[in-house]
Protein backbone atom coordinates (compact mmCIF):
# COMPACT_ATOMS: atom_id res chain seq x y z
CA UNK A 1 -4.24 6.18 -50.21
CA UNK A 2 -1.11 6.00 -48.51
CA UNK A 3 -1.79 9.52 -47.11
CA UNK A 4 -5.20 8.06 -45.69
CA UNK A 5 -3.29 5.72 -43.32
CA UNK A 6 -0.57 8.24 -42.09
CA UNK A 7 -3.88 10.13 -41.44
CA UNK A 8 -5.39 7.14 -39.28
CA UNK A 9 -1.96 6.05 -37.77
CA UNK A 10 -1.49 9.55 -36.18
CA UNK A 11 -5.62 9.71 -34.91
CA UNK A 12 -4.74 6.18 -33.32
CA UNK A 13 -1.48 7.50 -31.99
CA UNK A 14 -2.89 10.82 -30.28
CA UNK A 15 -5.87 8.39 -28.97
CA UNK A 16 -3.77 5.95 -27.49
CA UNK A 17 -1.34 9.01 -25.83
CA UNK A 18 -4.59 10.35 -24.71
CA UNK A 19 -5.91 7.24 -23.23
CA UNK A 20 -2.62 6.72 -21.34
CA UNK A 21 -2.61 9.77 -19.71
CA UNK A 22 -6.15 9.06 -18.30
CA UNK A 23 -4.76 5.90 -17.21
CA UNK A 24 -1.97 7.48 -15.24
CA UNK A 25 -4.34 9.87 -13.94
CA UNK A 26 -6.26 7.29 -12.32
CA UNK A 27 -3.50 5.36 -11.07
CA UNK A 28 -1.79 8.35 -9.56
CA UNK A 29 -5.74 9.12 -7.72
CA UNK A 30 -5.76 5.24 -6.69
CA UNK A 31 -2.26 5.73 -4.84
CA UNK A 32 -3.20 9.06 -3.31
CA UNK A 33 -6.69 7.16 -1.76
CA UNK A 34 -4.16 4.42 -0.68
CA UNK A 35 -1.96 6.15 0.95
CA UNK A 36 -4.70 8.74 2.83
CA UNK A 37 -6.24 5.15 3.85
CA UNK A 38 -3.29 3.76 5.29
CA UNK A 39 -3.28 6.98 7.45
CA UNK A 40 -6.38 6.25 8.44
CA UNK A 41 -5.80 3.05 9.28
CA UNK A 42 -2.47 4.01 11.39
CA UNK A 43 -4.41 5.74 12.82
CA UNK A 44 -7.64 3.60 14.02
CA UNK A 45 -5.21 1.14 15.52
CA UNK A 46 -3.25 3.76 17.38
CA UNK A 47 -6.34 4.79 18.85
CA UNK A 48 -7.67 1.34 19.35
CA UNK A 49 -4.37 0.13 21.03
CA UNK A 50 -5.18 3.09 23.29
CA UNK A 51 -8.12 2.33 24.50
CA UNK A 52 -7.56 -0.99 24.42
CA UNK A 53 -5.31 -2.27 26.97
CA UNK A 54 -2.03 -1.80 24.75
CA UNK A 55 -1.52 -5.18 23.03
CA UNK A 56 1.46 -5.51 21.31
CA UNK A 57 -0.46 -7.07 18.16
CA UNK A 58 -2.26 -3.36 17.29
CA UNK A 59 1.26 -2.18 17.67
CA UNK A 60 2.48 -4.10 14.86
CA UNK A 61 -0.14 -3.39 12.81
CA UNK A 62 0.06 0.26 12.68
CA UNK A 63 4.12 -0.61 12.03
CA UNK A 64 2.68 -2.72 8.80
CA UNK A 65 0.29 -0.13 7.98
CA UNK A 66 3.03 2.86 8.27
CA UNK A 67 5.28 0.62 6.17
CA UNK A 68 2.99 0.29 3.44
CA UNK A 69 1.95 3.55 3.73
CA UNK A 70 5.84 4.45 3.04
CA UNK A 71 5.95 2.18 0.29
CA UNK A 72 2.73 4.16 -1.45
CA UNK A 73 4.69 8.09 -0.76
CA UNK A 74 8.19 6.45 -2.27
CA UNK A 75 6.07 6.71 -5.83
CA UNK A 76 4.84 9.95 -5.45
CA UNK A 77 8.59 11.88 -5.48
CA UNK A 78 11.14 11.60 -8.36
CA UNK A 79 13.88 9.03 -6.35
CA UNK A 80 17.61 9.53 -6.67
CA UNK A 81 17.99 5.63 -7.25
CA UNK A 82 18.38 3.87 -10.07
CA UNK A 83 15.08 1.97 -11.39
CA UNK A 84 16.59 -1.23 -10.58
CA UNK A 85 17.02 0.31 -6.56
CA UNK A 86 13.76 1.60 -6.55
CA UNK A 87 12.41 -2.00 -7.53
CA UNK A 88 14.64 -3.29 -4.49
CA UNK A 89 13.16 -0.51 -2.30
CA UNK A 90 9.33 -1.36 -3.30
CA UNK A 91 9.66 -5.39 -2.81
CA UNK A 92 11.46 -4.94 0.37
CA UNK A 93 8.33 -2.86 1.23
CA UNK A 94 6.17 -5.05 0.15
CA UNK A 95 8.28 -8.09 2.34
CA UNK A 96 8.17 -6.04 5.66
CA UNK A 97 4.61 -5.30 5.45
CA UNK A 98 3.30 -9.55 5.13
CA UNK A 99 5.79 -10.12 7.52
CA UNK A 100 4.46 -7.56 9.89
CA UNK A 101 1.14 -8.62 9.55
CA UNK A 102 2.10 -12.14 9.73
CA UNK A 103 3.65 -11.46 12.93
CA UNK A 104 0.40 -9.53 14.19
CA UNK A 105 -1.93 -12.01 13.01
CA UNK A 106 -0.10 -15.25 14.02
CA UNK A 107 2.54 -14.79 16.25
CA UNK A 108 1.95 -12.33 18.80
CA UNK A 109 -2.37 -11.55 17.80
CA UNK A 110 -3.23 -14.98 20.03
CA UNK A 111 -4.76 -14.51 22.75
CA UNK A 112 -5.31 -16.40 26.26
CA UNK A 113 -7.05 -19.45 25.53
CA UNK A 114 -9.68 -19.46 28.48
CA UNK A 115 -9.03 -22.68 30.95
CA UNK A 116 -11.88 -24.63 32.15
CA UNK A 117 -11.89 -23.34 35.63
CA UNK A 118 -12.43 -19.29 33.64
CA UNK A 119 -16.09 -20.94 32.53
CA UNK A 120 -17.22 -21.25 35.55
């Protein structure tokens, strides 16, 4: 009896060590497509701020977007720092990026509001 539930304990164990793996598998795919889209993304606004007539705002975004896209590469290679550093690293990623889309978006991204004397 006994030797029935080692015998299910170690079926649940290889299961569950299988099933993780699969699960890191797909997270390590997700953060590959992440970071290949944030290159994308770099660069669609590098090209759009160069057709465009070179607003700061696009600028800034493809800063955020390289940031980020920093952030994602960071978990891809073994890191010298400790885990508590590498923590540290990945929020201070994550801060920069918001705040360089927050200054895209609100601070510099306004444009000309058109005057009355434009409409005409």
């Amino acid at each position: 009896m006994f030797s029935q539930f080692g015998l299910e304990a170690s079926v649940s164990a290889s299961t569950q060590s299988s099933t993780l793996g699969q699960i890191r598998t797909v997270e390590f795919l997700l953060d590959v497509a992440t970071a290949i889209f944030c290159l994308v993304l770099i660069c669609l606004t590098l090209y759009a701020w160069n057709r465009r007539d070179r607003p700061l705002s696009l600028l800034i975004f493809s800063t955020g977007f390289l940031v980020f896209f920093l952030r994602q590469v960071i978990e891809f290679f073994p890191s010298p720092l400790d885990p508590i550093e590498l923590q540290f690293a990945r929020s201070f990623f994550d801060f920069l990026t918001l705040a360089l889309f927050f200054a895209g978006l609100v601070l510099i991204g306004h444009r000309r509001k058109p005057k009355l004397n434009d409409l005409r």
